[in-house]
PDB file of N, CA and C in Angstrom:
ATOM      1  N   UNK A   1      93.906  80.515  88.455  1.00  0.00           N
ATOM      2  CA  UNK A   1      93.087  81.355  87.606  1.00  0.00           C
ATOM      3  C   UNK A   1      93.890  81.750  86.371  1.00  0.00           C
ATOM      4  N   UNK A   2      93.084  81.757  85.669  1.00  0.00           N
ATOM      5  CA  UNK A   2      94.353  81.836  84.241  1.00  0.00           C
ATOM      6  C   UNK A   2      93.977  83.176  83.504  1.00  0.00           C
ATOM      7  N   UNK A   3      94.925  83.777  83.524  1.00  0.00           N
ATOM      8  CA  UNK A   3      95.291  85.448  83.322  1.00  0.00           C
ATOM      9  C   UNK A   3      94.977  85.341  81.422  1.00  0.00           C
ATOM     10  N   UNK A   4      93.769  86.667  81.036  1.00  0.00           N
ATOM     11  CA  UNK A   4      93.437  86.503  79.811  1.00  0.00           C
ATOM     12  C   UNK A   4      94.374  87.592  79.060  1.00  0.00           C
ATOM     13  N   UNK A   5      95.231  88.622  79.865  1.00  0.00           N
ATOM     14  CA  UNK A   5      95.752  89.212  78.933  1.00  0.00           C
ATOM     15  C   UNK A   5      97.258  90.038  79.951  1.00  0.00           C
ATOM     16  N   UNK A   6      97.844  90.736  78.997  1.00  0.00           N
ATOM     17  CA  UNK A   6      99.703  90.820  79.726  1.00  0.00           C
ATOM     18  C   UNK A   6      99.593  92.525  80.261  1.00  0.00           C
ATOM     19  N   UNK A   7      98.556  93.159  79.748  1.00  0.00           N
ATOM     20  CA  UNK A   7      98.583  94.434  80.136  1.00  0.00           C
ATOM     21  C   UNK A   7      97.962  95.180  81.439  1.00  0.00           C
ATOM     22  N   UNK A   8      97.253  94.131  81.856  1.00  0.00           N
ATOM     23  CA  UNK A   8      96.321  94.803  83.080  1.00  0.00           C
ATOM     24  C   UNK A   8      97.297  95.384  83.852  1.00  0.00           C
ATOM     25  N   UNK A   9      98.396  94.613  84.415  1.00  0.00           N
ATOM     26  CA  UNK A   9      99.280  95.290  85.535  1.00  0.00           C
ATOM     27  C   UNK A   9      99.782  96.855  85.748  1.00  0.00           C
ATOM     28  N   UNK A  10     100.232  96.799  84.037  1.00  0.00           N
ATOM     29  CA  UNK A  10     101.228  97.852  83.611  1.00  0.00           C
ATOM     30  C   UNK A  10     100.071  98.823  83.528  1.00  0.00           C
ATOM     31  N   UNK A  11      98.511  98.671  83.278  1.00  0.00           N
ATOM     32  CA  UNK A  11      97.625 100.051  83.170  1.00  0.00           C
ATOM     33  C   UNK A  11      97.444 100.290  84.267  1.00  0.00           C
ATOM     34  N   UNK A  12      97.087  99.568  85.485  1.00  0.00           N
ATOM     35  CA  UNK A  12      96.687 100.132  86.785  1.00  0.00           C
ATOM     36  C   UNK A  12      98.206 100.868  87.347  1.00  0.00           C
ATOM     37  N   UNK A  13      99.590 100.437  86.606  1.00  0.00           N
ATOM     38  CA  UNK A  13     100.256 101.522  87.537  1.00  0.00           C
ATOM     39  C   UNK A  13     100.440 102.395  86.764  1.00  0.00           C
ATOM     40  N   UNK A  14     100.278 102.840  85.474  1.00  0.00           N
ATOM     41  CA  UNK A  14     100.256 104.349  84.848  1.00  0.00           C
ATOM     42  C   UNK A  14      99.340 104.675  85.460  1.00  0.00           C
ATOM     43  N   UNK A  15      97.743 104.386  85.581  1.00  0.00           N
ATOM     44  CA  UNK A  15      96.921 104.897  86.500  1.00  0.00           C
ATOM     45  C   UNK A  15      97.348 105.413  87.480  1.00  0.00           C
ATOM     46  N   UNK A  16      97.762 104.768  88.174  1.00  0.00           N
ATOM     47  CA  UNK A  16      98.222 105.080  89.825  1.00  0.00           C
ATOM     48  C   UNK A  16      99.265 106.126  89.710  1.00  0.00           C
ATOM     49  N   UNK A  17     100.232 106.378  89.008  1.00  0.00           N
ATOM     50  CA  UNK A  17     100.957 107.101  88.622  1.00  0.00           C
ATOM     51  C   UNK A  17     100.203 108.431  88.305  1.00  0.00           C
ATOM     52  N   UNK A  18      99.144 108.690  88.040  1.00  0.00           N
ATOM     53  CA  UNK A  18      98.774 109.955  87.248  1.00  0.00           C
ATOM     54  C   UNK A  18      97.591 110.298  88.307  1.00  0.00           C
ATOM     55  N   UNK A  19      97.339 109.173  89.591  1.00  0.00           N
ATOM     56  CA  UNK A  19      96.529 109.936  90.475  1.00  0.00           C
ATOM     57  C   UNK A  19      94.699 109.934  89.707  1.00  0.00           C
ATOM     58  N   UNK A  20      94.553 108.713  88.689  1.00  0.00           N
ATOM     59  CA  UNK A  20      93.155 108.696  88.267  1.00  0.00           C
ATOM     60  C   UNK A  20      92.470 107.306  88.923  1.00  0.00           C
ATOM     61  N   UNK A  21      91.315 107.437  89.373  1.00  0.00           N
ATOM     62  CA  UNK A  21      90.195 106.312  89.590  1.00  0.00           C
ATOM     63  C   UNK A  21      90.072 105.446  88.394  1.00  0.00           C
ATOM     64  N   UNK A  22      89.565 104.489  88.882  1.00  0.00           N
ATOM     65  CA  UNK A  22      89.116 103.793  87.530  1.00  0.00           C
ATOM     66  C   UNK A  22      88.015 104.387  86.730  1.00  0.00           C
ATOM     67  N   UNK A  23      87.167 105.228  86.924  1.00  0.00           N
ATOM     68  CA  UNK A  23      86.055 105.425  86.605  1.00  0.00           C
ATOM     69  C   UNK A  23      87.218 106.775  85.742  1.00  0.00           C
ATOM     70  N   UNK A  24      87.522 107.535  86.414  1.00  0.00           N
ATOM     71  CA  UNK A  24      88.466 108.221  85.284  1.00  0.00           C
ATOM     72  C   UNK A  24      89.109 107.814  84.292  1.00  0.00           C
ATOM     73  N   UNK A  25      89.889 107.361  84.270  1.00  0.00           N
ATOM     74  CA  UNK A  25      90.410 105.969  82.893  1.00  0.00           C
ATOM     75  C   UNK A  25      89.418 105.972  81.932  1.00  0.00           C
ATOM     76  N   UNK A  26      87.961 105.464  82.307  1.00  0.00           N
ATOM     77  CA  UNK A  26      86.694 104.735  81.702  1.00  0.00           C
ATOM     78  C   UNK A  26      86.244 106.326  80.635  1.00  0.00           C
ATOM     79  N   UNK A  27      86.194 107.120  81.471  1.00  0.00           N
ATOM     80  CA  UNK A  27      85.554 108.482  80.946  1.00  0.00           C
ATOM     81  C   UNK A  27      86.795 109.207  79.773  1.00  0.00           C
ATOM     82  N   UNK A  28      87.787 108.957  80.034  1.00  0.00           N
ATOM     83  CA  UNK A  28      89.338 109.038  78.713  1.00  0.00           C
ATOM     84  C   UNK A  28      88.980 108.294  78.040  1.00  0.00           C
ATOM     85  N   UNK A  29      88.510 107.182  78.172  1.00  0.00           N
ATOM     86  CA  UNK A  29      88.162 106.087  76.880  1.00  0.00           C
ATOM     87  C   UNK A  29      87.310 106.453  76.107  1.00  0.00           C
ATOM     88  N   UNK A  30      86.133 106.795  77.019  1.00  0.00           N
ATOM     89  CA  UNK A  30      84.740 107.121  76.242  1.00  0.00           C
ATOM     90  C   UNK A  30      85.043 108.463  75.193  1.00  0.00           C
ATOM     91  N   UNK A  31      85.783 109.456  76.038  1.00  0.00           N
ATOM     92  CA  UNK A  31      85.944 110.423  75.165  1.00  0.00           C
ATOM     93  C   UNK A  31      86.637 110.286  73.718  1.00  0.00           C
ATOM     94  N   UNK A  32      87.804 109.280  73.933  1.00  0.00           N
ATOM     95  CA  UNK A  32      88.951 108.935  72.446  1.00  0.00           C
ATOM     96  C   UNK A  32      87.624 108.613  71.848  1.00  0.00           C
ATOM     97  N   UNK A  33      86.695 107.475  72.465  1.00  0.00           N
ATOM     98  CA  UNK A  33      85.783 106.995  70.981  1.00  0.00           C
ATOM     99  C   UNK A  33      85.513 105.171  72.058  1.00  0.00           C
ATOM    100  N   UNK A  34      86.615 104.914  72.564  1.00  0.00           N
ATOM    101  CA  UNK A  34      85.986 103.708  73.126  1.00  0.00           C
ATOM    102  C   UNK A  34      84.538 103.523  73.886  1.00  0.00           C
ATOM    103  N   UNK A  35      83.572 103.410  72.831  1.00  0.00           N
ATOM    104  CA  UNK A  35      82.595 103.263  73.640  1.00  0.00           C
ATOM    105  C   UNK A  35      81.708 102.098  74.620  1.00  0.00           C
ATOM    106  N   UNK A  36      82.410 101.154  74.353  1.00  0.00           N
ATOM    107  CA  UNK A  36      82.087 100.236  76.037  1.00  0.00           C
ATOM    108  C   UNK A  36      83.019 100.256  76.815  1.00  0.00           C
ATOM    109  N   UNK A  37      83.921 101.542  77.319  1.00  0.00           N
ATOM    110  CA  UNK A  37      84.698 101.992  78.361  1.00  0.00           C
ATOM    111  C   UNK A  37      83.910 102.115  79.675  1.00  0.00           C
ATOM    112  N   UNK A  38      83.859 101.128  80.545  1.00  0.00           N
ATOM    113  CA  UNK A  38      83.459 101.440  81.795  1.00  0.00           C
ATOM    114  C   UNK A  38      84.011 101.217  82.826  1.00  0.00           C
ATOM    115  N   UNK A  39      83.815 101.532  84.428  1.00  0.00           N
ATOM    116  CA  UNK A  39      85.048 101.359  85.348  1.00  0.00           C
ATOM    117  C   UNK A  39      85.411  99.990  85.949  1.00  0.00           C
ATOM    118  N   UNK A  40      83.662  99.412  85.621  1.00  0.00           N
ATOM    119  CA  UNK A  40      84.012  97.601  85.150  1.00  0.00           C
ATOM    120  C   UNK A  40      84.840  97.338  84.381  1.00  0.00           C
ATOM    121  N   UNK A  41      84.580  97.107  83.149  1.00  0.00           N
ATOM    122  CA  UNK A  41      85.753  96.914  82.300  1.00  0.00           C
ATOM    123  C   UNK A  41      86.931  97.583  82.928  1.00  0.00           C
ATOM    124  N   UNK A  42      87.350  98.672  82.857  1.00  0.00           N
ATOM    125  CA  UNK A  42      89.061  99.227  83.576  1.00  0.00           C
ATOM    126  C   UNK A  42      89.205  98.170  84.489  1.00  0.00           C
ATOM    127  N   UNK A  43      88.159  97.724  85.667  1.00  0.00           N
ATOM    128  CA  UNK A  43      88.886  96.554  86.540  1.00  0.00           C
ATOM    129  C   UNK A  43      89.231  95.361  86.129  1.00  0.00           C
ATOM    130  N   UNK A  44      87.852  95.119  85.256  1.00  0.00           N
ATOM    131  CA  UNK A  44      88.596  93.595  84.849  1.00  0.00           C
ATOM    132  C   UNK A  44      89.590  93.300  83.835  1.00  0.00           C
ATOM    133  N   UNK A  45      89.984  94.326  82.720  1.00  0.00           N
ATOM    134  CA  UNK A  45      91.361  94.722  82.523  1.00  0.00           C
ATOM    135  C   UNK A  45      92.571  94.539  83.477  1.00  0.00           C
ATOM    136  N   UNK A  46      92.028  95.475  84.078  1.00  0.00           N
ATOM    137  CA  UNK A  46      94.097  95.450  85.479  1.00  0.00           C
ATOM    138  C   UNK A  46      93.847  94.026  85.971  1.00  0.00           C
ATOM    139  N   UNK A  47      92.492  93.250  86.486  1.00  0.00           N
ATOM    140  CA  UNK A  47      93.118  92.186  86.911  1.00  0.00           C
ATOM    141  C   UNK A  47      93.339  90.940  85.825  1.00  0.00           C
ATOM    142  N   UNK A  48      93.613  91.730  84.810  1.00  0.00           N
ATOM    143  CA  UNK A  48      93.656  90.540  83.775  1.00  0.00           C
ATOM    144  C   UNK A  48      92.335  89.792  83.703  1.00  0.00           C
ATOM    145  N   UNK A  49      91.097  90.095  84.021  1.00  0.00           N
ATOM    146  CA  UNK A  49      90.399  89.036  83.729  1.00  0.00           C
ATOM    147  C   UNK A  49      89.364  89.366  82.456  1.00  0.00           C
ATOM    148  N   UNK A  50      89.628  90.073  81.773  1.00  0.00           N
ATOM    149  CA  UNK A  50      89.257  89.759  80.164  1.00  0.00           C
ATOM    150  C   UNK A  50      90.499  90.042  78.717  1.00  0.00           C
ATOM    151  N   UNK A  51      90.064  89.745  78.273  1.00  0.00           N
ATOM    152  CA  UNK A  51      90.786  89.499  76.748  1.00  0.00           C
ATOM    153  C   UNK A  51      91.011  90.767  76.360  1.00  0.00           C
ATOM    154  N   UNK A  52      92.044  91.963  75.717  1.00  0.00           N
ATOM    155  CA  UNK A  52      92.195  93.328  75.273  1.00  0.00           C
ATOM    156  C   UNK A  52      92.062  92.975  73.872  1.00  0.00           C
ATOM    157  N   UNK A  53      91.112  93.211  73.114  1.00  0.00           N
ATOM    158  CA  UNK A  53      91.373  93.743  71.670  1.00  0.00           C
ATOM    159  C   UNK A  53      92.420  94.677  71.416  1.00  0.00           C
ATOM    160  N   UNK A  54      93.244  94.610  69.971  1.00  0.00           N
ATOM    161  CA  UNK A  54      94.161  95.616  69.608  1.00  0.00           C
ATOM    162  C   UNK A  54      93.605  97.279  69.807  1.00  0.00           C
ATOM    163  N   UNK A  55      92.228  96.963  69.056  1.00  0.00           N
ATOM    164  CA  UNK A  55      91.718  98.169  68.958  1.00  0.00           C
ATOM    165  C   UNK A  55      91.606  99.153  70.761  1.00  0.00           C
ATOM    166  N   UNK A  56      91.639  98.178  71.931  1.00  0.00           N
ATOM    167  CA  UNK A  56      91.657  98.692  73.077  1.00  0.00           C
ATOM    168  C   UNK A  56      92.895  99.069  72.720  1.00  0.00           C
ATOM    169  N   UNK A  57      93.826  98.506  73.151  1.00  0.00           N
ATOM    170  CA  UNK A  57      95.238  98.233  73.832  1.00  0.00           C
ATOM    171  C   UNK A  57      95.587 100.044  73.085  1.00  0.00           C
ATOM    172  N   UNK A  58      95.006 100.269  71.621  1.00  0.00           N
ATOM    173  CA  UNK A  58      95.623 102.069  71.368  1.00  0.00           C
ATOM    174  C   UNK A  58      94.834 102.793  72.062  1.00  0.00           C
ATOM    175  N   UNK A  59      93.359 102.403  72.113  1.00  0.00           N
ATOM    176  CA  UNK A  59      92.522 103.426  73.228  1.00  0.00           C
ATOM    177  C   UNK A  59      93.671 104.153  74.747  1.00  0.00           C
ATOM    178  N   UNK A  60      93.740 102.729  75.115  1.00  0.00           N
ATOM    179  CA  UNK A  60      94.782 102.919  76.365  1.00  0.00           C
ATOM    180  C   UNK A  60      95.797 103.694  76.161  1.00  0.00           C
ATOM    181  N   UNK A  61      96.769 103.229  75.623  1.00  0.00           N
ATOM    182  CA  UNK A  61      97.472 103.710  74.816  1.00  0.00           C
ATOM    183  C   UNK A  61      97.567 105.232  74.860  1.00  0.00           C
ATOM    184  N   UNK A  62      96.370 105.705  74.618  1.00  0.00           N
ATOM    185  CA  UNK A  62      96.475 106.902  74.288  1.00  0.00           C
ATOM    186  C   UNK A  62      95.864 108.074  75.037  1.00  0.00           C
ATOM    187  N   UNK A  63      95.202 107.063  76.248  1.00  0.00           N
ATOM    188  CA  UNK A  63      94.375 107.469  77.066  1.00  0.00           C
ATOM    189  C   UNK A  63      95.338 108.279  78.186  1.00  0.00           C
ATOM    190  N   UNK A  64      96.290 107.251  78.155  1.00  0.00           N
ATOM    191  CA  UNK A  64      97.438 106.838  79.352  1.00  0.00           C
ATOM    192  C   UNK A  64      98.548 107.499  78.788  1.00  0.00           C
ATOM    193  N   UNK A  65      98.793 108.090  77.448  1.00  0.00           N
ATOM    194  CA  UNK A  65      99.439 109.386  77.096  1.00  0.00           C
ATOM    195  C   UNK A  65     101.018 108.681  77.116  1.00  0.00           C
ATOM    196  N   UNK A  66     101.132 106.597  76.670  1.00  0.00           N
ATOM    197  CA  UNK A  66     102.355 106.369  77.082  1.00  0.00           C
ATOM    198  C   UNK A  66     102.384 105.601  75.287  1.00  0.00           C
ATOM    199  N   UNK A  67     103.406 104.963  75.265  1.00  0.00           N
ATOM    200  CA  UNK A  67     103.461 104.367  73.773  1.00  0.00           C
ATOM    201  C   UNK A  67     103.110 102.739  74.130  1.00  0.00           C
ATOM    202  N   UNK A  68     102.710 102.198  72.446  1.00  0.00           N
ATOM    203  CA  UNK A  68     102.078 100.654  72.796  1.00  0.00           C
ATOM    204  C   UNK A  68     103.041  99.932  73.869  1.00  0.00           C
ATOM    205  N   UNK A  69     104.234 100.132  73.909  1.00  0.00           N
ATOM    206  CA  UNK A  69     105.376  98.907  74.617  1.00  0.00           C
ATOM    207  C   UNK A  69     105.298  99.425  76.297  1.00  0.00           C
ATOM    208  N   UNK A  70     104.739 100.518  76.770  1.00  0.00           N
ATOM    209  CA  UNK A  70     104.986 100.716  77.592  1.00  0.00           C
ATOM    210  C   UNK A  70     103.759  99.907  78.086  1.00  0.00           C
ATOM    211  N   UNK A  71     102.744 100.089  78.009  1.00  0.00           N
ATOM    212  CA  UNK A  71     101.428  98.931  78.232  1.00  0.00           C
ATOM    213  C   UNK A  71     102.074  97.690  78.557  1.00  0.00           C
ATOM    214  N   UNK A  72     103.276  96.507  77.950  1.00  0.00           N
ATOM    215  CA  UNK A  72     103.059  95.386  78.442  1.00  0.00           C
ATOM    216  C   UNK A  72     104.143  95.351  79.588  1.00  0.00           C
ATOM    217  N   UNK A  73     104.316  94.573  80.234  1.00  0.00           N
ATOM    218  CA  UNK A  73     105.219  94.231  81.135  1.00  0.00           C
ATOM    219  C   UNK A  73     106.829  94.079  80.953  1.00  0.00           C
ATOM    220  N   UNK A  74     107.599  94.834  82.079  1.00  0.00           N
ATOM    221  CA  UNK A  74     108.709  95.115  81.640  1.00  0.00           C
ATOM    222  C   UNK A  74     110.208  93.905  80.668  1.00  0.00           C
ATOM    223  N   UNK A  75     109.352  91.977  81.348  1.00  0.00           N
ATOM    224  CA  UNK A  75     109.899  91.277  81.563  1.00  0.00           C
ATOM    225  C   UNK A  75     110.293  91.336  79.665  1.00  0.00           C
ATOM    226  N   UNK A  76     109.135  91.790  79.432  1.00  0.00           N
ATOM    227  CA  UNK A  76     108.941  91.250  77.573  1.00  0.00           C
ATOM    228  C   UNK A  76     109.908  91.945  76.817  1.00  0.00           C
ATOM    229  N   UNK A  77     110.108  93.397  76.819  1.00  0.00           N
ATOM    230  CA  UNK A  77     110.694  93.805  75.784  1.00  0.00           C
ATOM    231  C   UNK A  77     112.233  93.543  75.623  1.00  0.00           C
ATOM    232  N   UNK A  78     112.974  93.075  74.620  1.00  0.00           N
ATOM    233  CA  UNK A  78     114.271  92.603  74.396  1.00  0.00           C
ATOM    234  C   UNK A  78     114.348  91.460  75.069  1.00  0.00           C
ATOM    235  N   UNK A  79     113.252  90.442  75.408  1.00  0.00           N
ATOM    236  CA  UNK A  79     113.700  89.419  76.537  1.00  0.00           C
ATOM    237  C   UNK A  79     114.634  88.249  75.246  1.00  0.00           C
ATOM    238  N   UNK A  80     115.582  87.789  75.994  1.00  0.00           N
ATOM    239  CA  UNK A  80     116.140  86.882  74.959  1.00  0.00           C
ATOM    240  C   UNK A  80     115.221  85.729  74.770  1.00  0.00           C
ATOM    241  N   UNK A  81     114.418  85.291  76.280  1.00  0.00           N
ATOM    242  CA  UNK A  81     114.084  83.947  75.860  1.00  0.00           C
ATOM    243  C   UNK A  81     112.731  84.598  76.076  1.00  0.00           C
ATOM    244  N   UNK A  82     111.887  84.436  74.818  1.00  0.00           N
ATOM    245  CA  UNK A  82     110.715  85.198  74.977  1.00  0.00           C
ATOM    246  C   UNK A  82     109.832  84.346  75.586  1.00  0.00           C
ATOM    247  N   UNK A  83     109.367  82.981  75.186  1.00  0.00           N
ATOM    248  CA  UNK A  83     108.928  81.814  76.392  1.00  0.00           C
ATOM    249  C   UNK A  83     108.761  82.005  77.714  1.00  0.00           C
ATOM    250  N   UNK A  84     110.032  82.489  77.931  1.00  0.00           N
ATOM    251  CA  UNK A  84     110.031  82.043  79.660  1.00  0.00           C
ATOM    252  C   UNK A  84     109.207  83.555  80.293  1.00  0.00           C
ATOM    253  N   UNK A  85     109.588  84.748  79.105  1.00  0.00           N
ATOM    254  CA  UNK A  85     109.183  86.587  79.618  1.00  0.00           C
ATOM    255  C   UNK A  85     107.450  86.083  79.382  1.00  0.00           C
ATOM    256  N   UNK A  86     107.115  84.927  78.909  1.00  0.00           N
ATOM    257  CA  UNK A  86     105.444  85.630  78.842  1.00  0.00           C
ATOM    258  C   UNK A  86     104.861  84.520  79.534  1.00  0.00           C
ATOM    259  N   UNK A  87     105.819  83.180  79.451  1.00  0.00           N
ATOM    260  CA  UNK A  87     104.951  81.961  81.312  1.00  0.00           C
ATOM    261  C   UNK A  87     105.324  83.353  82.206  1.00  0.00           C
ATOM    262  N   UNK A  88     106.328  83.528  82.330  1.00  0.00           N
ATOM    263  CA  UNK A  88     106.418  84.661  83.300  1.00  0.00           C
ATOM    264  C   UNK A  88     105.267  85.748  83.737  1.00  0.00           C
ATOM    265  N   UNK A  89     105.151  86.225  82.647  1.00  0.00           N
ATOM    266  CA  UNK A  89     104.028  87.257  82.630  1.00  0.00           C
ATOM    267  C   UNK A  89     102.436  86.639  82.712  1.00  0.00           C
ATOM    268  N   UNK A  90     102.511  85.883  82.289  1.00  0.00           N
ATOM    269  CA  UNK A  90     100.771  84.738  82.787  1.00  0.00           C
ATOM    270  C   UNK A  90     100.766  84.233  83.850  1.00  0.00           C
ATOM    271  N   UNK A  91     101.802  84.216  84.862  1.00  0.00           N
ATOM    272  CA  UNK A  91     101.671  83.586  86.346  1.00  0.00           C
ATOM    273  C   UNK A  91     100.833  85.119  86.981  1.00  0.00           C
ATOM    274  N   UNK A  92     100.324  84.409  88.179  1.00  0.00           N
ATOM    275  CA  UNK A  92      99.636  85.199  89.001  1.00  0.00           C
ATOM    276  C   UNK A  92     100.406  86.073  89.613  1.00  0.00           C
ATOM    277  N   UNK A  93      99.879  87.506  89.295  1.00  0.00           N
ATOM    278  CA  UNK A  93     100.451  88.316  90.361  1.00  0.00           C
ATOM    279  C   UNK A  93     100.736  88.318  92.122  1.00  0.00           C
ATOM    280  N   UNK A  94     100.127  86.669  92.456  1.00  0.00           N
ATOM    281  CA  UNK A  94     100.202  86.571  93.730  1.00  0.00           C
ATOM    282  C   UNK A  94     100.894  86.192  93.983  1.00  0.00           C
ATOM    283  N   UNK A  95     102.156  85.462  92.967  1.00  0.00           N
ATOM    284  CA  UNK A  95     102.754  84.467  92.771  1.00  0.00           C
ATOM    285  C   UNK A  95     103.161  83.418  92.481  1.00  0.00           C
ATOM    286  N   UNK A  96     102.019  82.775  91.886  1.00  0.00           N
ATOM    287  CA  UNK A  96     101.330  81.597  91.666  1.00  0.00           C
ATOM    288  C   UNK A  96     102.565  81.545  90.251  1.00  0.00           C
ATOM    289  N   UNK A  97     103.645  81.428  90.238  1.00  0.00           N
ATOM    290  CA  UNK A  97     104.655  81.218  89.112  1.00  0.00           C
ATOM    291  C   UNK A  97     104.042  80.094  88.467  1.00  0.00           C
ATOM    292  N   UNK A  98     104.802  78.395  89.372  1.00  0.00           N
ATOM    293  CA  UNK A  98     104.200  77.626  88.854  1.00  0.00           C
ATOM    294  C   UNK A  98     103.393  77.516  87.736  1.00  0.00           C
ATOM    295  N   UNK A  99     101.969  77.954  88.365  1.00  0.00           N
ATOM    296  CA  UNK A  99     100.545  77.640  87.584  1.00  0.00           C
ATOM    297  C   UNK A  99     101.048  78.560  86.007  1.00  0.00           C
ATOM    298  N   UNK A 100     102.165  79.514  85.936  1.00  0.00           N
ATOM    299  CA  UNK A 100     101.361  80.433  85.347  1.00  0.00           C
ATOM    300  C   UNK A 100     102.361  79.563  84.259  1.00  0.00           C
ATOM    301  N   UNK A 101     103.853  78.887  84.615  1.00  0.00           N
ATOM    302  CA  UNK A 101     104.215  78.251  83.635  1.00  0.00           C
ATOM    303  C   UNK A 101     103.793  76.515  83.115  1.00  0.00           C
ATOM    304  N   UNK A 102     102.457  76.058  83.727  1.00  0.00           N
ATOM    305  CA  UNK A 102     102.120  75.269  83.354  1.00  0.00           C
ATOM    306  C   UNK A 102     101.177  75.401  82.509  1.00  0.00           C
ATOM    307  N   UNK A 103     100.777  76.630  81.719  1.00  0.00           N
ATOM    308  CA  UNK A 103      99.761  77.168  80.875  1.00  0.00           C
ATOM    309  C   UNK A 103     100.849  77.327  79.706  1.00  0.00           C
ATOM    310  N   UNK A 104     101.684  77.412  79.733  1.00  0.00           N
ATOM    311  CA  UNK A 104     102.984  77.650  78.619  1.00  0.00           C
ATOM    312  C   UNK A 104     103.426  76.125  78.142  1.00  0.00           C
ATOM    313  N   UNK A 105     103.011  75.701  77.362  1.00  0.00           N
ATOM    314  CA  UNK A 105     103.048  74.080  76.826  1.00  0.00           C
ATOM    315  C   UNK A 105     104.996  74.003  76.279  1.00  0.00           C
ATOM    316  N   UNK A 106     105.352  73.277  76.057  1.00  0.00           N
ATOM    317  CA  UNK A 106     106.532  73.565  75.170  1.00  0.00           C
ATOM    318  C   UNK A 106     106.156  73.239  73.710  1.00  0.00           C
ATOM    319  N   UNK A 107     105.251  72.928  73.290  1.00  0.00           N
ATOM    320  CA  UNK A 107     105.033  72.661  71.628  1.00  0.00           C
ATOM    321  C   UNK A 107     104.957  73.916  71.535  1.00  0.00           C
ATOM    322  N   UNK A 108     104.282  74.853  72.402  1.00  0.00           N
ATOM    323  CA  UNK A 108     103.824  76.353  72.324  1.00  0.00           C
ATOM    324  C   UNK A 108     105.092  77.451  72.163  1.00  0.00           C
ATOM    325  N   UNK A 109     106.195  76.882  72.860  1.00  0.00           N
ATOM    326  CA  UNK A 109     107.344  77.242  73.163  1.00  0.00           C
ATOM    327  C   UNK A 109     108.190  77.281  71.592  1.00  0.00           C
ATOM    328  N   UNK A 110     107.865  75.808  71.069  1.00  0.00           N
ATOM    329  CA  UNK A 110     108.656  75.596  69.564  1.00  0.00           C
ATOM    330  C   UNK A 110     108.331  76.528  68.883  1.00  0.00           C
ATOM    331  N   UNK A 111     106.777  77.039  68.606  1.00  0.00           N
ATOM    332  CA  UNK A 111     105.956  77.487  67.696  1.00  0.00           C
ATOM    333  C   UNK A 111     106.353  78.936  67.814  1.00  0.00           C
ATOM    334  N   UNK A 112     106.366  79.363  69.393  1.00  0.00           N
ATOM    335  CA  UNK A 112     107.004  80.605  69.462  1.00  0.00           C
ATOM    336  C   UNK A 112     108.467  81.311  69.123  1.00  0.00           C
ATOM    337  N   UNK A 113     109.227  80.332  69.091  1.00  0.00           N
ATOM    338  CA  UNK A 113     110.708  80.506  68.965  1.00  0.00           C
ATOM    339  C   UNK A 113     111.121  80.715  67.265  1.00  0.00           C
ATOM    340  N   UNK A 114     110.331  79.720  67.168  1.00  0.00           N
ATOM    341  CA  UNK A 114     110.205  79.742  65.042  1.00  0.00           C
ATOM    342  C   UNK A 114     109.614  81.238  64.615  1.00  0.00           C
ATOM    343  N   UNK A 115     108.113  81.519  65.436  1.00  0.00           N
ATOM    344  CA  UNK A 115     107.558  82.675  64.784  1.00  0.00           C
ATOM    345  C   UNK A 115     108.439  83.758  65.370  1.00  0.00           C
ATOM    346  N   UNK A 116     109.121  83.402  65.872  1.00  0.00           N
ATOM    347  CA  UNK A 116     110.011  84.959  66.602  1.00  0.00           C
ATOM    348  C   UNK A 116     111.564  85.013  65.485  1.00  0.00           C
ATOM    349  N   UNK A 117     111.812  84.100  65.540  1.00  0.00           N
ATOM    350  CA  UNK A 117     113.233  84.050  64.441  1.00  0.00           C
ATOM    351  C   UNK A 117     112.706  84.211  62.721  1.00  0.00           C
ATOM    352  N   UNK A 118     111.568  84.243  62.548  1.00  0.00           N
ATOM    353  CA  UNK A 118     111.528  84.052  61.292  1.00  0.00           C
ATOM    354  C   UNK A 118     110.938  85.721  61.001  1.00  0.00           C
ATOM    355  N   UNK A 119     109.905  86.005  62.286  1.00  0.00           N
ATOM    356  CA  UNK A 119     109.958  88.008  62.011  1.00  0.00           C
ATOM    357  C   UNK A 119     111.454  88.679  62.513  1.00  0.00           C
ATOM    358  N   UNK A 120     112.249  87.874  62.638  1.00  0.00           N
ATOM    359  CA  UNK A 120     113.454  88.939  62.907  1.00  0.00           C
ATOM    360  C   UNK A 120     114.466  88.939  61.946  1.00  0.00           C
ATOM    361  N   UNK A 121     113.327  87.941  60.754  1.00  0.00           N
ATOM    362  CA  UNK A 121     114.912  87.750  59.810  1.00  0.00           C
ATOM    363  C   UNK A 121     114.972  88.890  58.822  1.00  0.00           C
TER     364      UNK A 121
END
């Protein structure tokens, strides 16, 4: 199953952390202004199975009372080889490694390594 986005994990455990339902989450959203916040959506978020717009990812963000970096997964931030931190992060939380680095092409890999050295210059 191929994972549409890197944040679901990291929101269901600030969730879990703060002791809210999903349907709580949904009702923080609605209030910031996200208005197709529902406890559908919150699920299919954590399990990765839809796409986060930017404009979500600050809803959350701000919902969840944490900063944008804390949202993605720990593997990413400062990772040297950023490639391997986000096949990493697209494999299945079940384990399914493999699968998750056969979605990570290496042309994808070139393209990434260039756009990463050239915003750090």
């Amino acid at each position: 199953m191929r994972r549409l986005n890197l944040i679901g994990t990291q929101v269901r455990k600030l969730r879990y952390q703060r002791n809210w339902s999903q349907n709580d989450l949904a009702i923080k959203l609605q209030i910031l202004g996200m208005e197709d916040a529902t406890r559908g959506k919150v699920s299919k978020i954590e399990a990765r199975l839809v796409w986060v717009s930017d404009d979500d990812i600050l809803y959350l963000a701000r919902a969840l009372r944490v900063g944008l970096a804390d949202l993605y997964p720990e593997t990413l931030p400062g990772a040297s080889d950023l490639y391997g931190a986000i096949c990493q992060s697209k494999a299945s939380r079940f384990g399914a490694i493999f699968l998750g680095s056969l979605s990570c092409s290496q042309t994808g890999a070139g393209v990434l390594e260039i756009a990463f050295s050239i915003a750090t210059l």
